[in-house]
C-alpha atoms as a PDB file:
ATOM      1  CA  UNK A   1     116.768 101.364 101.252  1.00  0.00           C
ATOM      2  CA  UNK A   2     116.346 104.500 102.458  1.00  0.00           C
ATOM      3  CA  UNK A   3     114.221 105.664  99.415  1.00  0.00           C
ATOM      4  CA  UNK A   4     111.901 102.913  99.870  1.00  0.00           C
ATOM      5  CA  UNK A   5     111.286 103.923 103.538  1.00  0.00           C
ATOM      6  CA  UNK A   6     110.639 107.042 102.426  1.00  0.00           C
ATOM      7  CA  UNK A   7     108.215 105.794 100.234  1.00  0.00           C
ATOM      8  CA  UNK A   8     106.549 103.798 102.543  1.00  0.00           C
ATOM      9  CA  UNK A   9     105.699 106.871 104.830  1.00  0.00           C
ATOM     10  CA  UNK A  10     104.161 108.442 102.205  1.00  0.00           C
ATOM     11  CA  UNK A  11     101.901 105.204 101.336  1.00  0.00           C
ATOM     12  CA  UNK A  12      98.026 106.128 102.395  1.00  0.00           C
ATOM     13  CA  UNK A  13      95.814 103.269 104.000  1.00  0.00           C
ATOM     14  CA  UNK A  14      92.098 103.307 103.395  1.00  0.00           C
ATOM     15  CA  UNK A  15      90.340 105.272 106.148  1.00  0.00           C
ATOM     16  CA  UNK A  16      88.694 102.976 109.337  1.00  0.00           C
ATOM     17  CA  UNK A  17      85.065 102.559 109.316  1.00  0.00           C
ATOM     18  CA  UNK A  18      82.959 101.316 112.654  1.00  0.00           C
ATOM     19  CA  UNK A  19      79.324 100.414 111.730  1.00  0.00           C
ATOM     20  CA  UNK A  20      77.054  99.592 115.122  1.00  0.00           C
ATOM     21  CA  UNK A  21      73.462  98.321 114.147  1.00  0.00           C
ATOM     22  CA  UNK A  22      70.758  97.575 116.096  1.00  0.00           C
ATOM     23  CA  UNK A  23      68.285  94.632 114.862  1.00  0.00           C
ATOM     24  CA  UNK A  24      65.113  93.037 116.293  1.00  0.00           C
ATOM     25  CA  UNK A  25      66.382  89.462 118.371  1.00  0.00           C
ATOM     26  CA  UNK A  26      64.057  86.742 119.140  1.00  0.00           C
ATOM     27  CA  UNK A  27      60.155  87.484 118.754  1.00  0.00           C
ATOM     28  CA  UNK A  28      58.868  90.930 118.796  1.00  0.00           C
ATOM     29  CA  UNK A  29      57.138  90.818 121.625  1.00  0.00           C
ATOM     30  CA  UNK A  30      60.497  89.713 124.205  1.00  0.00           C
ATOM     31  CA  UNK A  31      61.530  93.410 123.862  1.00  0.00           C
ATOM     32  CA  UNK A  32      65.119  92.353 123.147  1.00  0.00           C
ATOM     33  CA  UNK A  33      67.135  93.831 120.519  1.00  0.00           C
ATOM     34  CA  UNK A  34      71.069  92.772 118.975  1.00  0.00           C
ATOM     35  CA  UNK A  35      73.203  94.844 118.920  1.00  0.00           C
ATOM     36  CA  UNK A  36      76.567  94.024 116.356  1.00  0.00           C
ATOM     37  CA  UNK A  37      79.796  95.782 115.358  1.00  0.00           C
ATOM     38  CA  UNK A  38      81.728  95.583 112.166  1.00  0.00           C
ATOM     39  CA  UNK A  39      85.088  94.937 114.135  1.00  0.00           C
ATOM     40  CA  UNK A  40      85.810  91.666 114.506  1.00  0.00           C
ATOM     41  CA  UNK A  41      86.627  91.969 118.132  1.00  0.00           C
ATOM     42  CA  UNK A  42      83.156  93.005 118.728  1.00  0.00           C
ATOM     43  CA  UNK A  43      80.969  89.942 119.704  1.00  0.00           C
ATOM     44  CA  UNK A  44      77.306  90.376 118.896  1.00  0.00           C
ATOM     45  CA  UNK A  45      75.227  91.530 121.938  1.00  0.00           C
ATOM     46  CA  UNK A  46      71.356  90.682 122.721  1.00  0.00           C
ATOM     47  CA  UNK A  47      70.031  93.542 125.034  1.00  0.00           C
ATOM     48  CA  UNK A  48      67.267  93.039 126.642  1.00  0.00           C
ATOM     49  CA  UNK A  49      64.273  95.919 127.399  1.00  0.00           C
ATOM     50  CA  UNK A  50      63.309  96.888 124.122  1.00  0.00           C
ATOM     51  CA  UNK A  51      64.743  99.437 121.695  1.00  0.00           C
ATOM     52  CA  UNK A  52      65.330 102.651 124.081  1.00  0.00           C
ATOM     53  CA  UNK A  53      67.740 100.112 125.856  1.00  0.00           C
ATOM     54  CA  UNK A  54      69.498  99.069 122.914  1.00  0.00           C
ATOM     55  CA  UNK A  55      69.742 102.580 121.528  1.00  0.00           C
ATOM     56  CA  UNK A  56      71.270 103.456 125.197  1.00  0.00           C
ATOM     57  CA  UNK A  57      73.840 100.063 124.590  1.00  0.00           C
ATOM     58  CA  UNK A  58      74.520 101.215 121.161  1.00  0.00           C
ATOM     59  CA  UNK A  59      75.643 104.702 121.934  1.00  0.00           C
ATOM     60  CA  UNK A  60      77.473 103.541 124.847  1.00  0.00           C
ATOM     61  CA  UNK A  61      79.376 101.031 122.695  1.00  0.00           C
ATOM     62  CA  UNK A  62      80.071 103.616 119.774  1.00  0.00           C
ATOM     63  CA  UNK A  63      81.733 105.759 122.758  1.00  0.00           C
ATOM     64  CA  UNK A  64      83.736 103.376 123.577  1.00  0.00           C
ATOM     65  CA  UNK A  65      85.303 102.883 119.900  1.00  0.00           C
ATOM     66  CA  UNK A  66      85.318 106.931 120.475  1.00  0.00           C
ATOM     67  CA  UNK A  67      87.711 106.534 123.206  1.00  0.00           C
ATOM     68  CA  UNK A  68      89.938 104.340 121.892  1.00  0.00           C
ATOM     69  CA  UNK A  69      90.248 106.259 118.837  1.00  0.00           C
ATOM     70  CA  UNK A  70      91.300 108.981 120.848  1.00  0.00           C
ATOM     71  CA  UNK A  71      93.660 107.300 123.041  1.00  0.00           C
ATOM     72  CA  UNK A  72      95.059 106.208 119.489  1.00  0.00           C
ATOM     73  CA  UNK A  73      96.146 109.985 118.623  1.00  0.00           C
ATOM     74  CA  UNK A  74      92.529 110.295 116.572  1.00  0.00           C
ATOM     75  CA  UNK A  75      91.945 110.479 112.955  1.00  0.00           C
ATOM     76  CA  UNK A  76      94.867 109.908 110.732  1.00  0.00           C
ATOM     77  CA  UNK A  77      95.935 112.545 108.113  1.00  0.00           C
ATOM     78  CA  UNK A  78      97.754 109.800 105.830  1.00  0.00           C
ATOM     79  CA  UNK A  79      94.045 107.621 105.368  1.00  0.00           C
ATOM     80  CA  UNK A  80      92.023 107.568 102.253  1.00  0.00           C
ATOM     81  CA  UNK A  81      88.846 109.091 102.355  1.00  0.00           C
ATOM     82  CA  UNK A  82      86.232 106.158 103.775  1.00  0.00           C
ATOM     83  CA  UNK A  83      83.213 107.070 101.742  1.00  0.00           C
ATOM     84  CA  UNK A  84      85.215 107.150  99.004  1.00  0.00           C
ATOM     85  CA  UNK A  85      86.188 103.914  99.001  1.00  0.00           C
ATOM     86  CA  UNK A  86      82.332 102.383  99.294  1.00  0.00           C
ATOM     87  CA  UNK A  87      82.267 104.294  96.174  1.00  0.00           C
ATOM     88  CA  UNK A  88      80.748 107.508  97.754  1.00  0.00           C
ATOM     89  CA  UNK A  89      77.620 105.819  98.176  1.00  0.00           C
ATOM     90  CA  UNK A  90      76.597 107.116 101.472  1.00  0.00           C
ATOM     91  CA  UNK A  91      76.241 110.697 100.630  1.00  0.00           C
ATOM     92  CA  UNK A  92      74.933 109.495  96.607  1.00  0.00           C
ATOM     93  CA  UNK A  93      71.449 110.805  96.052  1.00  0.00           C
ATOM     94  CA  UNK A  94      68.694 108.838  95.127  1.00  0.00           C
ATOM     95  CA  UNK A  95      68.504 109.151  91.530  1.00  0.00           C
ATOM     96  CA  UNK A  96      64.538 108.723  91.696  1.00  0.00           C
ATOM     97  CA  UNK A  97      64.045 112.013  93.994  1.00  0.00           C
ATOM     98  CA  UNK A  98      63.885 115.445  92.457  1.00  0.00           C
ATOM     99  CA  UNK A  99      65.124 118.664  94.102  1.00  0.00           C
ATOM    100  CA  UNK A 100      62.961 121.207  94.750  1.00  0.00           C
ATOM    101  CA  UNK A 101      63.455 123.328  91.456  1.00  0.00           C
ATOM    102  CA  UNK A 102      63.457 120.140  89.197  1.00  0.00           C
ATOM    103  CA  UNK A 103      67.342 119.914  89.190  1.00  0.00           C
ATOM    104  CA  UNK A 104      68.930 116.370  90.377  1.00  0.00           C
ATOM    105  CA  UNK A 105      72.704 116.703  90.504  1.00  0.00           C
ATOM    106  CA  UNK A 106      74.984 114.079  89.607  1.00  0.00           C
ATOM    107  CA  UNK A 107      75.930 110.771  90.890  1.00  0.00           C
ATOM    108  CA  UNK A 108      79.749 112.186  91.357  1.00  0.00           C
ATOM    109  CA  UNK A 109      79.070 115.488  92.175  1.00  0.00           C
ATOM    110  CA  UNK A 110      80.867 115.595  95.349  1.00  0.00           C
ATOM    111  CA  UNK A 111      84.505 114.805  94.555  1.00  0.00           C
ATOM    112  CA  UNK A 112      86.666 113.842  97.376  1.00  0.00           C
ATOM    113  CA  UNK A 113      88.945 116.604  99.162  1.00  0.00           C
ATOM    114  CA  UNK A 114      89.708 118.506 102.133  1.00  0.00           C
ATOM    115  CA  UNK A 115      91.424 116.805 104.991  1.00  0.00           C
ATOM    116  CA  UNK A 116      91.026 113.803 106.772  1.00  0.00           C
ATOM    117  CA  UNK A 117      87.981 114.353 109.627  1.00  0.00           C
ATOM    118  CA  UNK A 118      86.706 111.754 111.875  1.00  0.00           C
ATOM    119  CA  UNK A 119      83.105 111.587 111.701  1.00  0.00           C
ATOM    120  CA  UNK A 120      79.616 110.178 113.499  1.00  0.00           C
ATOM    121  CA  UNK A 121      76.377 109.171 111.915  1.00  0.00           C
ATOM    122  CA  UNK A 122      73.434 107.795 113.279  1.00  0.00           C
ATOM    123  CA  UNK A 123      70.585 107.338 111.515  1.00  0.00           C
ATOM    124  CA  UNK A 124      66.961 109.232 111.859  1.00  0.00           C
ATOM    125  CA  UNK A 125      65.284 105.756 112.940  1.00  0.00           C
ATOM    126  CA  UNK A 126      68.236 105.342 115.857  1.00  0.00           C
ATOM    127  CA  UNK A 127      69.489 101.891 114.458  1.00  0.00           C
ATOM    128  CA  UNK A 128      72.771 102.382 113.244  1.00  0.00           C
ATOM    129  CA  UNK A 129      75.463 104.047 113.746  1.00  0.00           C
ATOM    130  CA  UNK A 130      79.176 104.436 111.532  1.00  0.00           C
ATOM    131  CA  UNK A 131      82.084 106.304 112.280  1.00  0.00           C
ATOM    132  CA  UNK A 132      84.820 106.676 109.708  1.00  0.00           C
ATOM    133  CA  UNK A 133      87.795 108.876 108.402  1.00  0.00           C
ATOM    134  CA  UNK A 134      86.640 110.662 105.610  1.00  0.00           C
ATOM    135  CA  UNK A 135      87.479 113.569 103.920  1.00  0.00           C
ATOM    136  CA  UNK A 136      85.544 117.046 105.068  1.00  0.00           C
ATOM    137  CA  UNK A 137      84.295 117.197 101.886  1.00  0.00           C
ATOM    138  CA  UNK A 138      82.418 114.176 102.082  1.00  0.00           C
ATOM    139  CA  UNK A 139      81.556 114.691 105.176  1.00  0.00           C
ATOM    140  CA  UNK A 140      79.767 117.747 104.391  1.00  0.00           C
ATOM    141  CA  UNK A 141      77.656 116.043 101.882  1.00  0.00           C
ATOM    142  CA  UNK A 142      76.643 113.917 104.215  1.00  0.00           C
ATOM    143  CA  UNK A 143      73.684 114.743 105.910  1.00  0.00           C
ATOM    144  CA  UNK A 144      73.452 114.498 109.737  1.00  0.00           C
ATOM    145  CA  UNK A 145      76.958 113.770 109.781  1.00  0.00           C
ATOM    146  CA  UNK A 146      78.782 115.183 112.899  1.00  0.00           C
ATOM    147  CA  UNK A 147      82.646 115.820 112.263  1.00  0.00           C
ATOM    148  CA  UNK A 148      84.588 115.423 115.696  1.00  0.00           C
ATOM    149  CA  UNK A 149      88.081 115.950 114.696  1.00  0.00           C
ATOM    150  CA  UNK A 150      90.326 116.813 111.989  1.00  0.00           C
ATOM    151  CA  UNK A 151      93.488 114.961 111.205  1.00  0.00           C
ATOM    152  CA  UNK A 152      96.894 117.148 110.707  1.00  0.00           C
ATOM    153  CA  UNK A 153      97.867 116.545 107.309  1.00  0.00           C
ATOM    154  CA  UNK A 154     100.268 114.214 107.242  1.00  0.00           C
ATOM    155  CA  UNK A 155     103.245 115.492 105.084  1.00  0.00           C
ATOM    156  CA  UNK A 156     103.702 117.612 108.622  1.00  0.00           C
ATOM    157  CA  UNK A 157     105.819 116.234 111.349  1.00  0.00           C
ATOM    158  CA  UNK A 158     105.204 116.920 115.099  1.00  0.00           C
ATOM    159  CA  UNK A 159     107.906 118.782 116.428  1.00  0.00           C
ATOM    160  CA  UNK A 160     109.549 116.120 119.715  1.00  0.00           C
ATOM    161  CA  UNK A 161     107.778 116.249 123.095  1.00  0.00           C
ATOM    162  CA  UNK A 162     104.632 117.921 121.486  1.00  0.00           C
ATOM    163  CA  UNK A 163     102.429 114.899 122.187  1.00  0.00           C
ATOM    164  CA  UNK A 164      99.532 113.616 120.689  1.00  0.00           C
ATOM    165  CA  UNK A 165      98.210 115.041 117.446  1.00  0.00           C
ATOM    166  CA  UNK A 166      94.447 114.745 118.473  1.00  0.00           C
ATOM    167  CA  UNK A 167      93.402 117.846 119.289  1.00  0.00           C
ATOM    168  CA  UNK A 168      90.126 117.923 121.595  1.00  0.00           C
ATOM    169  CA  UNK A 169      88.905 120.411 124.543  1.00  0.00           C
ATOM    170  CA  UNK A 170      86.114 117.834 125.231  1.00  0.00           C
ATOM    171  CA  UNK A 171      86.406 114.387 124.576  1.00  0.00           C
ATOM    172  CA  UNK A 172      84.118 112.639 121.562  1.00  0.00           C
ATOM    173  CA  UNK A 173      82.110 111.091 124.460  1.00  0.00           C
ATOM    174  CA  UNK A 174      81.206 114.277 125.392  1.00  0.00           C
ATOM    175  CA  UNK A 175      80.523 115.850 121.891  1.00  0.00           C
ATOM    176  CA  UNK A 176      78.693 112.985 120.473  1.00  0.00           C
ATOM    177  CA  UNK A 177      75.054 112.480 121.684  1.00  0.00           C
ATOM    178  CA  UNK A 178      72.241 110.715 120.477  1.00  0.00           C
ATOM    179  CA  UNK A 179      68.433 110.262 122.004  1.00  0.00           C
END
Protein backbone atom coordinates (compact mmCIF):
# COMPACT_ATOMS: atom_id res chain seq x y z
CA UNK A 1 0.00 0.00 0.00
CA UNK A 2 2.35 2.29 0.85
CA UNK A 3 4.29 1.93 -2.50
CA UNK A 4 1.29 2.62 -4.42
CA UNK A 5 0.72 5.92 -2.51
CA UNK A 6 3.91 6.73 -3.25
CA UNK A 7 3.29 6.23 -6.65
CA UNK A 8 0.35 8.08 -6.82
CA UNK A 9 2.17 11.36 -5.65
CA UNK A 10 4.40 11.08 -8.23
CA UNK A 11 1.47 10.63 -10.98
CA UNK A 12 1.39 14.09 -13.22
CA UNK A 13 -2.14 15.47 -14.37
CA UNK A 14 -2.37 17.34 -17.63
CA UNK A 15 -1.87 21.07 -17.03
CA UNK A 16 -5.41 23.41 -16.69
CA UNK A 17 -6.28 25.46 -19.59
CA UNK A 18 -8.98 28.59 -19.37
CA UNK A 19 -9.94 29.84 -22.89
CA UNK A 20 -12.29 33.26 -22.70
CA UNK A 21 -13.56 34.30 -26.27
CA UNK A 22 -15.36 37.02 -27.29
CA UNK A 23 -17.91 36.56 -30.39
CA UNK A 24 -20.34 38.89 -32.21
CA UNK A 25 -24.23 38.19 -30.46
CA UNK A 26 -27.33 39.11 -32.19
CA UNK A 27 -27.03 41.51 -35.36
CA UNK A 28 -24.07 43.65 -35.85
CA UNK A 29 -25.49 46.62 -35.48
CA UNK A 30 -27.04 45.93 -31.44
CA UNK A 31 -23.39 46.47 -30.32
CA UNK A 32 -23.60 43.37 -28.12
CA UNK A 33 -20.97 40.88 -27.94
CA UNK A 34 -20.81 37.00 -25.97
CA UNK A 35 -18.61 36.44 -24.05
CA UNK A 36 -17.92 32.29 -23.12
CA UNK A 37 -15.50 30.29 -20.96
CA UNK A 38 -14.19 26.82 -21.44
CA UNK A 39 -15.08 25.88 -17.71
CA UNK A 40 -18.12 24.45 -17.38
CA UNK A 41 -19.12 26.57 -14.49
CA UNK A 42 -18.87 29.51 -16.68
CA UNK A 43 -22.34 30.35 -18.22
CA UNK A 44 -22.13 32.21 -21.51
CA UNK A 45 -22.52 36.02 -21.10
CA UNK A 46 -24.12 38.62 -23.76
CA UNK A 47 -22.57 42.12 -22.97
CA UNK A 48 -24.02 44.73 -24.21
CA UNK A 49 -22.08 48.19 -25.67
CA UNK A 50 -20.07 46.88 -28.29
CA UNK A 51 -16.62 45.30 -28.29
CA UNK A 52 -14.52 47.81 -25.92
CA UNK A 53 -17.19 46.60 -23.32
CA UNK A 54 -16.78 43.09 -23.90
CA UNK A 55 -13.01 43.32 -24.05
CA UNK A 56 -13.41 45.25 -20.50
CA UNK A 57 -15.93 41.96 -19.35
CA UNK A 58 -13.47 39.61 -20.75
CA UNK A 59 -10.43 40.79 -18.91
CA UNK A 60 -12.36 41.24 -15.87
CA UNK A 61 -13.57 37.63 -16.06
CA UNK A 62 -10.00 36.17 -16.94
CA UNK A 63 -8.96 38.03 -13.51
CA UNK A 64 -11.18 36.46 -11.79
CA UNK A 65 -10.01 32.77 -12.89
CA UNK A 66 -6.53 34.70 -11.95
CA UNK A 67 -7.62 34.97 -8.48
CA UNK A 68 -8.82 31.86 -7.86
CA UNK A 69 -5.85 30.29 -9.21
CA UNK A 70 -4.00 32.07 -6.77
CA UNK A 71 -6.06 31.51 -3.84
CA UNK A 72 -5.50 27.77 -5.07
CA UNK A 73 -1.57 27.95 -4.22
CA UNK A 74 -0.99 28.86 -8.24
CA UNK A 75 0.49 26.79 -10.88
CA UNK A 76 1.22 23.24 -10.05
CA UNK A 77 4.77 21.78 -10.44
CA UNK A 78 3.39 18.04 -10.81
CA UNK A 79 1.07 19.16 -14.29
CA UNK A 80 1.95 18.22 -17.78
CA UNK A 81 2.87 20.82 -19.97
CA UNK A 82 -0.70 22.29 -21.56
CA UNK A 83 0.50 23.08 -25.02
CA UNK A 84 1.90 19.98 -25.12
CA UNK A 85 -0.93 18.15 -24.83
CA UNK A 86 -2.96 20.14 -27.87
CA UNK A 87 -0.02 18.74 -29.55
CA UNK A 88 2.10 21.99 -29.31
CA UNK A 89 -0.02 23.56 -31.73
CA UNK A 90 -0.24 26.96 -30.33
CA UNK A 91 3.30 27.96 -30.61
CA UNK A 92 3.57 25.52 -34.26
CA UNK A 93 4.51 27.77 -37.13
CA UNK A 94 2.70 28.07 -40.12
CA UNK A 95 4.34 25.81 -42.42
CA UNK A 96 3.35 28.20 -45.47
CA UNK A 97 5.41 31.34 -43.98
CA UNK A 98 9.11 31.69 -44.56
CA UNK A 99 11.59 33.29 -42.13
CA UNK A 100 13.37 36.04 -43.06
CA UNK A 101 16.64 34.26 -44.38
CA UNK A 102 14.60 31.48 -46.21
CA UNK A 103 14.92 29.01 -43.23
CA UNK A 104 11.44 27.51 -41.77
CA UNK A 105 12.20 25.41 -38.70
CA UNK A 106 10.46 22.39 -37.85
CA UNK A 107 7.07 21.44 -36.80
CA UNK A 108 8.70 19.96 -33.34
CA UNK A 109 11.31 22.20 -32.90
CA UNK A 110 10.43 23.34 -29.54
CA UNK A 111 10.50 20.26 -27.31
CA UNK A 112 8.83 20.52 -24.04
CA UNK A 113 10.98 21.41 -20.78
CA UNK A 114 11.68 23.73 -18.10
CA UNK A 115 9.25 24.01 -15.26
CA UNK A 116 5.78 24.34 -14.91
CA UNK A 117 4.77 28.39 -15.45
CA UNK A 118 1.36 29.74 -15.44
CA UNK A 119 0.79 31.76 -18.38
CA UNK A 120 -1.66 34.60 -20.19
CA UNK A 121 -2.40 35.11 -23.83
CA UNK A 122 -4.58 37.33 -25.48
CA UNK A 123 -4.70 37.68 -28.84
CA UNK A 124 -3.59 40.86 -31.18
CA UNK A 125 -7.41 41.31 -32.32
CA UNK A 126 -8.51 41.37 -28.30
CA UNK A 127 -10.96 38.31 -28.67
CA UNK A 128 -9.60 35.65 -26.79
CA UNK A 129 -7.91 34.98 -24.15
CA UNK A 130 -6.21 31.32 -22.55
CA UNK A 131 -4.39 30.77 -19.57
CA UNK A 132 -2.70 27.46 -18.96
CA UNK A 133 0.21 25.57 -17.12
CA UNK A 134 2.76 25.02 -19.48
CA UNK A 135 6.18 24.45 -19.44
CA UNK A 136 8.65 27.75 -19.76
CA UNK A 137 9.84 26.37 -22.65
CA UNK A 138 6.76 26.51 -24.42
CA UNK A 139 5.92 29.38 -23.13
CA UNK A 140 8.78 31.09 -24.57
CA UNK A 141 7.90 30.00 -27.99
CA UNK A 142 4.92 31.42 -27.65
CA UNK A 143 4.63 34.73 -28.80
CA UNK A 144 2.90 37.42 -26.68
CA UNK A 145 2.69 35.03 -24.03
CA UNK A 146 3.03 36.61 -20.50
CA UNK A 147 4.38 34.04 -17.79
CA UNK A 148 2.96 35.08 -14.24
CA UNK A 149 4.30 32.45 -12.05
CA UNK A 150 6.43 29.53 -11.84
CA UNK A 151 5.46 26.34 -10.12
CA UNK A 152 8.11 24.74 -7.46
CA UNK A 153 9.00 21.56 -8.86
CA UNK A 154 7.22 19.16 -7.36
CA UNK A 155 9.61 16.33 -6.18
CA UNK A 156 10.25 19.30 -3.36
CA UNK A 157 8.23 19.37 -0.24
CA UNK A 158 7.34 22.60 1.67
CA UNK A 159 8.89 22.58 4.85
CA UNK A 160 5.42 22.83 7.76
CA UNK A 161 4.00 26.30 8.46
CA UNK A 162 5.72 27.76 5.27
CA UNK A 163 2.40 28.44 3.55
CA UNK A 164 1.41 28.69 0.20
CA UNK A 165 3.78 27.80 -2.61
CA UNK A 166 2.61 30.70 -4.96
CA UNK A 167 4.98 33.09 -4.83
CA UNK A 168 3.73 36.72 -5.96
CA UNK A 169 4.70 40.46 -4.76
CA UNK A 170 1.71 41.66 -6.88
CA UNK A 171 -1.15 39.72 -7.54
CA UNK A 172 -1.90 38.36 -11.41
CA UNK A 173 -4.69 41.01 -11.42
CA UNK A 174 -2.26 43.42 -11.11
CA UNK A 175 0.43 42.02 -13.55
CA UNK A 176 -1.89 41.07 -16.25
CA UNK A 177 -3.31 43.94 -18.42
CA UNK A 178 -4.84 44.16 -21.60
CA UNK A 179 -6.35 47.38 -23.69
Amino acid sequence: MAVEAGARQQERVAGRVWTVRLDPHGRPSAGAVKLSCSRPACADQRVPGGAAAGRKAAIGHVNTHLARIREGGGPRGEAWCACRAADCAWHTPDPTAVRRGGANPAAGAVRCGGPVVLTVYADRTGRLWRIAEMCARCAAAISDCRVLDTAPPASRTAPAGAGSSYRSSSGLEERFRCG
